[in-house]
N, C-alpha and C. Protein backbone atom coordinates (compact mmCIF):
# COMPACT_ATOMS: atom_id res chain seq x y z
N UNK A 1 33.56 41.45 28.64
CA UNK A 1 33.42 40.99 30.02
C UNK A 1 33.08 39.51 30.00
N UNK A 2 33.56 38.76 30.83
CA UNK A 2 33.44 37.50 30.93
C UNK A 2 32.71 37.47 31.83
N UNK A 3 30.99 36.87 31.82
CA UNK A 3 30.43 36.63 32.37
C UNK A 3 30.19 35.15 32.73
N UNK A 4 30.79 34.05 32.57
CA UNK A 4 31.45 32.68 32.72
C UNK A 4 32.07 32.46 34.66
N UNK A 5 30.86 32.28 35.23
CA UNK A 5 32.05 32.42 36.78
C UNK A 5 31.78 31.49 37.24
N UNK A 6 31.64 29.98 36.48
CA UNK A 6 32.00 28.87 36.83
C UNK A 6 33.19 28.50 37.78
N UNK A 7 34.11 29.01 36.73
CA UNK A 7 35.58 28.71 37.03
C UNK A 7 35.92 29.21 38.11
N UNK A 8 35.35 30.84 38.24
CA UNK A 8 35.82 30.91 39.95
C UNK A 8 35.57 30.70 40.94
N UNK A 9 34.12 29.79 40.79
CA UNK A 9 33.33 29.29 42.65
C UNK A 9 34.16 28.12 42.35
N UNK A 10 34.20 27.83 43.70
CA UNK A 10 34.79 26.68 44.63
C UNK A 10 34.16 25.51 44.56
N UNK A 11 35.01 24.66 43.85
CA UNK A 11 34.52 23.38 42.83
C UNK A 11 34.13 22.58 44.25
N UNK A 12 34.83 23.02 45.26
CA UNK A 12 34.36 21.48 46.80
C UNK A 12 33.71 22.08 47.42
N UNK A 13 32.77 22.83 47.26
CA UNK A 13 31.45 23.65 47.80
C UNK A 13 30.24 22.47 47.62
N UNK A 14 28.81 22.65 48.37
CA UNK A 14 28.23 21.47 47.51
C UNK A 14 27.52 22.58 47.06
N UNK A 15 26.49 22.21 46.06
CA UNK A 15 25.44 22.57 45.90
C UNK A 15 24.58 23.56 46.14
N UNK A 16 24.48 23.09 47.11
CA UNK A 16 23.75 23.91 48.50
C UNK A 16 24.08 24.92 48.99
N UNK A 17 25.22 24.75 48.79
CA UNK A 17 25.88 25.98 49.84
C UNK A 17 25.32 27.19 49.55
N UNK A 18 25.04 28.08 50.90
CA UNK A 18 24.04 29.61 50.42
C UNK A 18 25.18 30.36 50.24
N UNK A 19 24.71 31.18 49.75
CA UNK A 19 25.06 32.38 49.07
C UNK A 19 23.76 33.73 49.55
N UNK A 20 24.98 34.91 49.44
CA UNK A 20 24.44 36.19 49.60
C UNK A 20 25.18 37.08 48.28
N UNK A 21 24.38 37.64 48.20
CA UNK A 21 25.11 38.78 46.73
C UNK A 21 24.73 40.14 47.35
N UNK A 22 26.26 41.34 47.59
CA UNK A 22 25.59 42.34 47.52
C UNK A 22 26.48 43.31 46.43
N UNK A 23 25.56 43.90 46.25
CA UNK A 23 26.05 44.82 44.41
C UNK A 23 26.20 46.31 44.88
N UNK A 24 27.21 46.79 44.66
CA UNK A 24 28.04 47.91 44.76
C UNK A 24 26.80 49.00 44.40
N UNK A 25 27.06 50.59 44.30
CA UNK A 25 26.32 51.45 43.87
C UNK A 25 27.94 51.74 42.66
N UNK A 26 28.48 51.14 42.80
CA UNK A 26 29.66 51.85 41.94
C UNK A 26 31.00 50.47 41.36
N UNK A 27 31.27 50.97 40.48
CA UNK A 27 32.95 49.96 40.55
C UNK A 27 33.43 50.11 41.36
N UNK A 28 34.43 49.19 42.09
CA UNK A 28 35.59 49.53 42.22
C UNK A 28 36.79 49.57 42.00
N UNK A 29 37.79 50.83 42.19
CA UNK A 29 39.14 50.77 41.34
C UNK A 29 39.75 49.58 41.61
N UNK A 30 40.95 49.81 40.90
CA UNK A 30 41.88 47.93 40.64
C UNK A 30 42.56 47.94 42.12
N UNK A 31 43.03 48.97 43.02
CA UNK A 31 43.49 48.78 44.11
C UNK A 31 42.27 48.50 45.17
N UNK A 32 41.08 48.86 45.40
CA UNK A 32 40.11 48.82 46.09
C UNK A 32 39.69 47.49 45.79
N UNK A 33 39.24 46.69 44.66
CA UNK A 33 39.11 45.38 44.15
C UNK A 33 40.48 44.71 44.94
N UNK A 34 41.78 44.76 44.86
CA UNK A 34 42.58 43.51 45.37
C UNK A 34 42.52 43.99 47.42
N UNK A 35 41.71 44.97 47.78
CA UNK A 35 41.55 45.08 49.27
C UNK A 35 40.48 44.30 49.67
N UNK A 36 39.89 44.80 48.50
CA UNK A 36 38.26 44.20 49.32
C UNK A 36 38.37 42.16 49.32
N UNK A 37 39.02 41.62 47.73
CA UNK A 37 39.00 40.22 48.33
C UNK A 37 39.86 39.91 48.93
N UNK A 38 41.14 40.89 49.62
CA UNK A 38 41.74 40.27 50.87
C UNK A 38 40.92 40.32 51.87
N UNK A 39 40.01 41.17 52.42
CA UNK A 39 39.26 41.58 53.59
C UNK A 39 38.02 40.14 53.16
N UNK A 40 37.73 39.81 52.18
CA UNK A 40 36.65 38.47 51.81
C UNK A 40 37.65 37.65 52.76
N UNK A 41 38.84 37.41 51.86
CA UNK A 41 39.58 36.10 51.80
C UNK A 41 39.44 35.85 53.90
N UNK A 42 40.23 37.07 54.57
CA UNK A 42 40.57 37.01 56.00
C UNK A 42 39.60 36.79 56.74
N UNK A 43 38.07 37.15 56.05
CA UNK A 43 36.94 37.15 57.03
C UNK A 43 36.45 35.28 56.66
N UNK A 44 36.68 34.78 55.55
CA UNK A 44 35.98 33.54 55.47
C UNK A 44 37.18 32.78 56.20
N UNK A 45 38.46 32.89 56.41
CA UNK A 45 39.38 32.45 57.04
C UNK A 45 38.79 32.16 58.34
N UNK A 46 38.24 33.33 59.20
CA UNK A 46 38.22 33.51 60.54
C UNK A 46 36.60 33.04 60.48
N UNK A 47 35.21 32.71 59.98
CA UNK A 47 34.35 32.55 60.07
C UNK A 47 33.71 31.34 60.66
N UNK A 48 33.15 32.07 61.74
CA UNK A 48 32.40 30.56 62.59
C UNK A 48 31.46 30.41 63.30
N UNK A 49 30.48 29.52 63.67
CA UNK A 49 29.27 29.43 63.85
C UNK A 49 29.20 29.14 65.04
N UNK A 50 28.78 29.22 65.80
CA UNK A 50 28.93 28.77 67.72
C UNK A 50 30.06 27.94 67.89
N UNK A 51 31.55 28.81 67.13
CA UNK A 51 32.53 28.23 67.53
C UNK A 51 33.07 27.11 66.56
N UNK A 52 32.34 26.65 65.83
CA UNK A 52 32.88 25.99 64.51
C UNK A 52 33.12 26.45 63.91
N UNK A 53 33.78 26.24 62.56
CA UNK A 53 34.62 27.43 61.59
C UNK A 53 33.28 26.63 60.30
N UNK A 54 33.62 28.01 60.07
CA UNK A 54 32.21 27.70 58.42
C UNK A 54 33.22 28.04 57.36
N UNK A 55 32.56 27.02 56.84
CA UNK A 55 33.64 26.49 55.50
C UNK A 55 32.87 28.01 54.42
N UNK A 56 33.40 28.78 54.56
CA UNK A 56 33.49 30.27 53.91
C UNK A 56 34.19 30.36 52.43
N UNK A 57 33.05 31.21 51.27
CA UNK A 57 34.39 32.14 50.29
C UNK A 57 33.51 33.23 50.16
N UNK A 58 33.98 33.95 49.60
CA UNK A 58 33.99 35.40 49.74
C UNK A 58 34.46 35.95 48.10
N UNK A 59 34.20 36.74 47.34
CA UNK A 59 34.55 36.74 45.65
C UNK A 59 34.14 38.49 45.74
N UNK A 60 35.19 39.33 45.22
CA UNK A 60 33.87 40.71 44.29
C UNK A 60 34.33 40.19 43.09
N UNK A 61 33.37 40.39 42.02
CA UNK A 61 33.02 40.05 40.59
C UNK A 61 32.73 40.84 39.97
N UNK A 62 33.07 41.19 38.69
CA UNK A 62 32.92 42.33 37.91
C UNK A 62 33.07 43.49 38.77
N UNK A 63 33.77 43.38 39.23
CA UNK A 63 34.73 44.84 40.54
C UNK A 63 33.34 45.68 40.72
N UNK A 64 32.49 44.83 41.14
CA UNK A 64 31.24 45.95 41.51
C UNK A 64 30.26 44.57 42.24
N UNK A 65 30.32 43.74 42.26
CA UNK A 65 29.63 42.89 43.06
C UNK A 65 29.96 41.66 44.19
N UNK A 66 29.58 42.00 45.18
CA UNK A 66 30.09 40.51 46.52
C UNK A 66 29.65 39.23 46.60
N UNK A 67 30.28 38.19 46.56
CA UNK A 67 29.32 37.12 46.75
C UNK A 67 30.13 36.43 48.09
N UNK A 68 29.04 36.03 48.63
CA UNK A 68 29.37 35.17 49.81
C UNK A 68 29.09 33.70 49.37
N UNK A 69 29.67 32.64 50.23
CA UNK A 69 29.28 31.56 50.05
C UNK A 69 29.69 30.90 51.46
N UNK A 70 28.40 29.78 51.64
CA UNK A 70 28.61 29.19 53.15
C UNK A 70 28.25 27.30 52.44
N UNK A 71 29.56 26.65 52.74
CA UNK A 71 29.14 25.42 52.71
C UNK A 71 28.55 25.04 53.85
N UNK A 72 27.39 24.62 53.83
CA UNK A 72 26.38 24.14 55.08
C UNK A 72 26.70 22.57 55.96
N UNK A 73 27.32 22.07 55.16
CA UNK A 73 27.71 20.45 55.18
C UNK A 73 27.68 20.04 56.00
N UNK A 74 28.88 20.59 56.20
CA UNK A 74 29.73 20.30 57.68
C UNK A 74 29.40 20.87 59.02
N UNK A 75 28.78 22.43 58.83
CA UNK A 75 28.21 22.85 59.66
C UNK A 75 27.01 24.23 59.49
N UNK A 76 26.19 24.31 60.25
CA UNK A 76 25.29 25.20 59.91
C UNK A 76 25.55 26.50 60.27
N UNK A 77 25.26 27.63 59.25
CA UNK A 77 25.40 28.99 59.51
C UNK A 77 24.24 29.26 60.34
N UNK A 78 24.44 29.72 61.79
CA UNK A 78 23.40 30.73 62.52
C UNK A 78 23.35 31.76 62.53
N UNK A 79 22.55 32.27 62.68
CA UNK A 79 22.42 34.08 63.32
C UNK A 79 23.16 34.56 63.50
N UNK A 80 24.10 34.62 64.40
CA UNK A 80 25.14 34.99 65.07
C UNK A 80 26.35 35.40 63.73
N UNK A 81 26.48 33.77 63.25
CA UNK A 81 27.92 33.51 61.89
C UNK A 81 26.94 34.70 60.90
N UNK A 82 25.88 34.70 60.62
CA UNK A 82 25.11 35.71 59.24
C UNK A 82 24.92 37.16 59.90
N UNK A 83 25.24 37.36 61.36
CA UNK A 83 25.03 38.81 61.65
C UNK A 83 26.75 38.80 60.94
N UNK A 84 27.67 38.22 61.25
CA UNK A 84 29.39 39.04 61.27
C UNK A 84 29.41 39.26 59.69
N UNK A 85 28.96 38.25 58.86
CA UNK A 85 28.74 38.34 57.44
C UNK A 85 28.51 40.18 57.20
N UNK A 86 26.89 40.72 57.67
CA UNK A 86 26.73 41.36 57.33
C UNK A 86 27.98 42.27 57.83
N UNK A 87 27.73 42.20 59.25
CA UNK A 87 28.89 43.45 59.59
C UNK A 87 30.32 43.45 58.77
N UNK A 88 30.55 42.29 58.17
CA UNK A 88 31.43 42.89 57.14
C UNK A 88 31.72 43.41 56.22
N UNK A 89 30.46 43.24 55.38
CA UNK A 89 30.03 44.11 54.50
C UNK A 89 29.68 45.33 54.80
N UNK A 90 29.03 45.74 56.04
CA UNK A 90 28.79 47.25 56.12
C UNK A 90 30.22 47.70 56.52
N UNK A 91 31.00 47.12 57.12
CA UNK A 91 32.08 47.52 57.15
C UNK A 91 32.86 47.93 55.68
N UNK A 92 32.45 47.43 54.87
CA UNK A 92 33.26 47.39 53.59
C UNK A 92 32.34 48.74 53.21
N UNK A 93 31.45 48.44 52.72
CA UNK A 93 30.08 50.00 52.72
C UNK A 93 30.97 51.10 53.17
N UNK A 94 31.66 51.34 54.60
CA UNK A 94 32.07 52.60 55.32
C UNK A 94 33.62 52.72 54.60
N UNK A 95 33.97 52.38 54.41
CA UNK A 95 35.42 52.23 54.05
C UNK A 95 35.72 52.37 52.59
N UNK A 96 34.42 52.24 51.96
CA UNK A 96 34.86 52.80 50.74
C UNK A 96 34.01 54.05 50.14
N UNK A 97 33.15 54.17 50.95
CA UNK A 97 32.12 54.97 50.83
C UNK A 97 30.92 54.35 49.70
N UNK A 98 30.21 53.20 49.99
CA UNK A 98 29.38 52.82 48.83
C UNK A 98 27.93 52.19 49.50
N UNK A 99 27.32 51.78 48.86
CA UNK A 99 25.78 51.22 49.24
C UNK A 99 26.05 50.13 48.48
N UNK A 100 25.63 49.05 49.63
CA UNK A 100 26.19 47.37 49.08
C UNK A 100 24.34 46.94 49.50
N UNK A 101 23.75 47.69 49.99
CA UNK A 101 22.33 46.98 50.64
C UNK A 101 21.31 47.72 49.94
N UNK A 102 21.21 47.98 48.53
CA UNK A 102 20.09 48.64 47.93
C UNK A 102 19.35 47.79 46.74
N UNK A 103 18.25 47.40 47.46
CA UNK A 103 17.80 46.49 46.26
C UNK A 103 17.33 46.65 45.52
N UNK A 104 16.83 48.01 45.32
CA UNK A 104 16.34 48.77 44.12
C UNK A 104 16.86 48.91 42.64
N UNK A 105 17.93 48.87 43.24
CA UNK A 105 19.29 49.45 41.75
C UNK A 105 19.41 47.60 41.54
N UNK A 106 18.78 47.56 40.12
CA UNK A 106 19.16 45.90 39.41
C UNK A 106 20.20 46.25 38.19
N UNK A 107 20.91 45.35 38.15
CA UNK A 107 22.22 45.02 37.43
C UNK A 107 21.66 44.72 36.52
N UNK A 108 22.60 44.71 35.24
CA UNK A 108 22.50 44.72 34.17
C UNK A 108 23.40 44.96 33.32
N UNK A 109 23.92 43.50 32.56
CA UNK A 109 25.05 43.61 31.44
C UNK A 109 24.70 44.52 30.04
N UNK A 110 25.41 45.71 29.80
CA UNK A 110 24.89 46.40 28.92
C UNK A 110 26.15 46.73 28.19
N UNK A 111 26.69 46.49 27.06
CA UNK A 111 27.59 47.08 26.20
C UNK A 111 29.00 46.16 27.03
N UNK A 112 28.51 44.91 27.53
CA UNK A 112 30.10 44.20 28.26
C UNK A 112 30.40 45.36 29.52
N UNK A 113 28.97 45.84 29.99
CA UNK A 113 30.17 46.64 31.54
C UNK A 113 28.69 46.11 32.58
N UNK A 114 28.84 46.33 33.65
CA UNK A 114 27.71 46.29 34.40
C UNK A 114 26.92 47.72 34.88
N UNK A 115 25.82 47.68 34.46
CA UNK A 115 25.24 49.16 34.61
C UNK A 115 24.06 48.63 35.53
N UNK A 116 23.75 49.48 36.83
CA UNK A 116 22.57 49.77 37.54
C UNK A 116 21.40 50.56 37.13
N UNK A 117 20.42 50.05 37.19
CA UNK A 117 19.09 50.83 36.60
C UNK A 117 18.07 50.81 38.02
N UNK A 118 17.87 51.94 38.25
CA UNK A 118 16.66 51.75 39.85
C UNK A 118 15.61 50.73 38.72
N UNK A 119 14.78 50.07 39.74
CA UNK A 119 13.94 49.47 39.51
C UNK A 119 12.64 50.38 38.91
N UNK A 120 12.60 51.30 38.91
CA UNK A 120 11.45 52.11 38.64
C UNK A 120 11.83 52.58 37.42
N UNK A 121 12.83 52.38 36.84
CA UNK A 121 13.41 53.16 35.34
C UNK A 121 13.58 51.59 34.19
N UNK A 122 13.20 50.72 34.96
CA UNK A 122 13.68 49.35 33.94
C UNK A 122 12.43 49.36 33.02
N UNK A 123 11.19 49.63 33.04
CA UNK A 123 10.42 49.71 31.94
C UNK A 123 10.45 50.48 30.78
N UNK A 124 11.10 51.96 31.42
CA UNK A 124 11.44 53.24 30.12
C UNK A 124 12.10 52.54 29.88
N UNK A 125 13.91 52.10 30.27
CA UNK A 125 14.73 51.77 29.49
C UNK A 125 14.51 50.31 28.49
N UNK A 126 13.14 49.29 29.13
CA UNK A 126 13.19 48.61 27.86
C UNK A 126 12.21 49.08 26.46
N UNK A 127 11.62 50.17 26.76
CA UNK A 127 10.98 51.04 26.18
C UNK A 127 11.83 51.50 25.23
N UNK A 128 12.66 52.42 25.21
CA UNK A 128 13.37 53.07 24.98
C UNK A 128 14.78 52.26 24.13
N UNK A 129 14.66 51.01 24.75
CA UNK A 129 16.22 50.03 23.59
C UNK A 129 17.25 50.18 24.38
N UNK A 130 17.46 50.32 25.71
CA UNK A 130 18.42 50.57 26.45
C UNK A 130 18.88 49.25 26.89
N UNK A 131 18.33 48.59 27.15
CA UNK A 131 17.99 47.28 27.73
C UNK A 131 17.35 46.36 26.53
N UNK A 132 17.17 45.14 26.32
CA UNK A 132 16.10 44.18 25.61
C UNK A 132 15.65 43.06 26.51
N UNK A 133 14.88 42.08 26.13
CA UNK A 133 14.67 41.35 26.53
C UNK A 133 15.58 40.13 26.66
N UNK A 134 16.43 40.28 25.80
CA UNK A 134 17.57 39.07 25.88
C UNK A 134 18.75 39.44 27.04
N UNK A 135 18.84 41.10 27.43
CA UNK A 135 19.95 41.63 28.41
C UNK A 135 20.37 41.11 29.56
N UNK A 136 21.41 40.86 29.33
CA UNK A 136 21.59 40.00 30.40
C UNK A 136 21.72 40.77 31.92
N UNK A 137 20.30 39.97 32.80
CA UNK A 137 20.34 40.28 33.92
C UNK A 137 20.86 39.59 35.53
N UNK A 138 21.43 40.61 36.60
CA UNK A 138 22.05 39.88 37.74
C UNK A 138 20.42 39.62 38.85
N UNK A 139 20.63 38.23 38.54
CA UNK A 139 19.26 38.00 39.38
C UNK A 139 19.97 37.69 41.08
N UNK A 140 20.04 38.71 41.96
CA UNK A 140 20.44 38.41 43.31
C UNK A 140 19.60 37.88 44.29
N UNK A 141 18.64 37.38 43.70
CA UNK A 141 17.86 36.39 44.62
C UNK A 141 17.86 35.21 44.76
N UNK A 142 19.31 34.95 43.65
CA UNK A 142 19.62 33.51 44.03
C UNK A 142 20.14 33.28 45.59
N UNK A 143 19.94 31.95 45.85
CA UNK A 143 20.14 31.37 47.40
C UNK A 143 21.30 30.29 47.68
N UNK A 144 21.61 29.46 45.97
CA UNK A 144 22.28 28.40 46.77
C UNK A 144 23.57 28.66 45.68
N UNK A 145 24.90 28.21 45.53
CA UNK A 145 26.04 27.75 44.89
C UNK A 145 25.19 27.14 43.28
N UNK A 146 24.33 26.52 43.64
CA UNK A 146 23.69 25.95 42.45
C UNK A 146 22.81 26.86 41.80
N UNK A 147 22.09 27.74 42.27
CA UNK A 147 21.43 28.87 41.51
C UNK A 147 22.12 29.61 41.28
N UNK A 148 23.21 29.90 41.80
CA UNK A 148 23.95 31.37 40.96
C UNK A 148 24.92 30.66 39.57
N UNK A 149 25.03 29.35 39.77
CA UNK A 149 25.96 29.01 38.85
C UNK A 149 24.94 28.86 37.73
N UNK A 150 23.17 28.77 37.73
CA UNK A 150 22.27 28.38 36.84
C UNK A 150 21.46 29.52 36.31
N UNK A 151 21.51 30.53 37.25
CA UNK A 151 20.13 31.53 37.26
C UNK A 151 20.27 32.84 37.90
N UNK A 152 21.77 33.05 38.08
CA UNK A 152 22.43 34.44 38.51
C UNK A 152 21.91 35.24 37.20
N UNK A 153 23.20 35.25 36.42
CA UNK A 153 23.08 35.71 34.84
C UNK A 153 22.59 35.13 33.96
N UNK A 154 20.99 35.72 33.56
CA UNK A 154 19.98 34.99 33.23
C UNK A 154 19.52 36.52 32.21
N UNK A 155 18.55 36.08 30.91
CA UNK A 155 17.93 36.97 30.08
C UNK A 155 17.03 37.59 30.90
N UNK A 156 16.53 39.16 30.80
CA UNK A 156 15.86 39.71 31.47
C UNK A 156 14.41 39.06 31.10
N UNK A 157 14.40 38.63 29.93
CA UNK A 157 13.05 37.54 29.80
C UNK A 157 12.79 36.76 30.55
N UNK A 158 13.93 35.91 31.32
CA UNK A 158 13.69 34.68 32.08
C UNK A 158 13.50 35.19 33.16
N UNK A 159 13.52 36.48 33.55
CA UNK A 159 13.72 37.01 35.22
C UNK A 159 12.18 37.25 36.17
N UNK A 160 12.36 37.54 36.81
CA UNK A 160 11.19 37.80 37.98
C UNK A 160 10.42 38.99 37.28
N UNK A 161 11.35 39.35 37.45
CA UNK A 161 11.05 41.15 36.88
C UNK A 161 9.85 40.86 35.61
N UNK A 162 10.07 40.33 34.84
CA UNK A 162 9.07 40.26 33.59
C UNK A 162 7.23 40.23 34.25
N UNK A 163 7.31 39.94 35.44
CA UNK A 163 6.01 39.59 35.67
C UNK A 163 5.89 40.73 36.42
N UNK A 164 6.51 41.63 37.13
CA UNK A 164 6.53 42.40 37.77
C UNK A 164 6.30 43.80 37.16
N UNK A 165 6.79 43.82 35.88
CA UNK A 165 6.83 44.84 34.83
C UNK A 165 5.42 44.63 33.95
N UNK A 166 4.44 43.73 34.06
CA UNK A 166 3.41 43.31 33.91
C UNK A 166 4.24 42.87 31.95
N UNK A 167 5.17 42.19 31.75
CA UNK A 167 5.32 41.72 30.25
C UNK A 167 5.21 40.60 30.34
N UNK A 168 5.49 39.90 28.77
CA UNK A 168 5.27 38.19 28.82
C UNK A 168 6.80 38.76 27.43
N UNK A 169 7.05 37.71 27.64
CA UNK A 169 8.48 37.42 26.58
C UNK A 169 7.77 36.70 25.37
């Protein structure tokens, strides 16, 4: 698995630009993957903020995760532009039958595939060798174009979680 997704964010994005990540409860198949980033592609097409168009992309990644992206630049995402966001995603949720809003279940590169672990099972499994401390984890609390390209896929050492799990690396 190529975990390298430089290459596919949008080099004239700035920085800044926010981002939302939401992570599948499941893959999806190779036909469900080329629906879902047409339904990205059409919704960042049509996306707009009290009538301005928001410079929008839209990505699933490793056919199990969404990323949004809003260049702010030019114009600001409100309420309104971040409610249709969501509703498109729950729309996507109903249509394929999946849970895109569970923050419990953390990602995790394991054997080159992406595997979900509830949050309450990540201590057995680093217990246990399922996981290590070097495993590479999906930190979705990144916020900007610049944190996911720095601190998305990050060692479960470097993560939040380590302090939370009461460890030190």
């Amino acid at each position: 698995m190529n975990t390298d997704i430089r290459h596919i964010l949008p080099n004239d994005f700035s920085p800044a630009s926010r981002v939302w990540i939401y992570q599948s409860n499941r893959p999806f198949s190779e036909r469900e993957a080329e629906e879902i980033d047409e339904q990205l592609s059409q919704f960042t097409i049509q996306w707009n903020s009290h009538g301005v168009p928001v410079k929008g992309w839209g990505r699933l990644l490793f056919n199990q995760v969404i990323v949004l992206m809003a260049d702010e630049t030019e114009s600001e995402v409100s309420g309104c532009s971040t409610d249709s966001s969501v509703r498109i995603i729950k729309s996507l949720e109903r249509q394929y039958s999946v849970n895109l809003f569970d923050r419990l279940a953390l990602g995790f590169i394991v054997k080159d595939k992406l595997q979900l672990l509830p949050m309450a099972q990540v201590a057995y499994a680093l217990e246990k060798g399922y996981i290590t401390l070097d495993t590479p984890y999906l930190n979705n609390t990144v916020q900007t174009k610049s944190e996911l390209e720095d601190h998305w896929l990050i060692p479960l050492k470097d993560s939040w979680l380590m302090k939370k799990l009461g460890q030190t690396a």
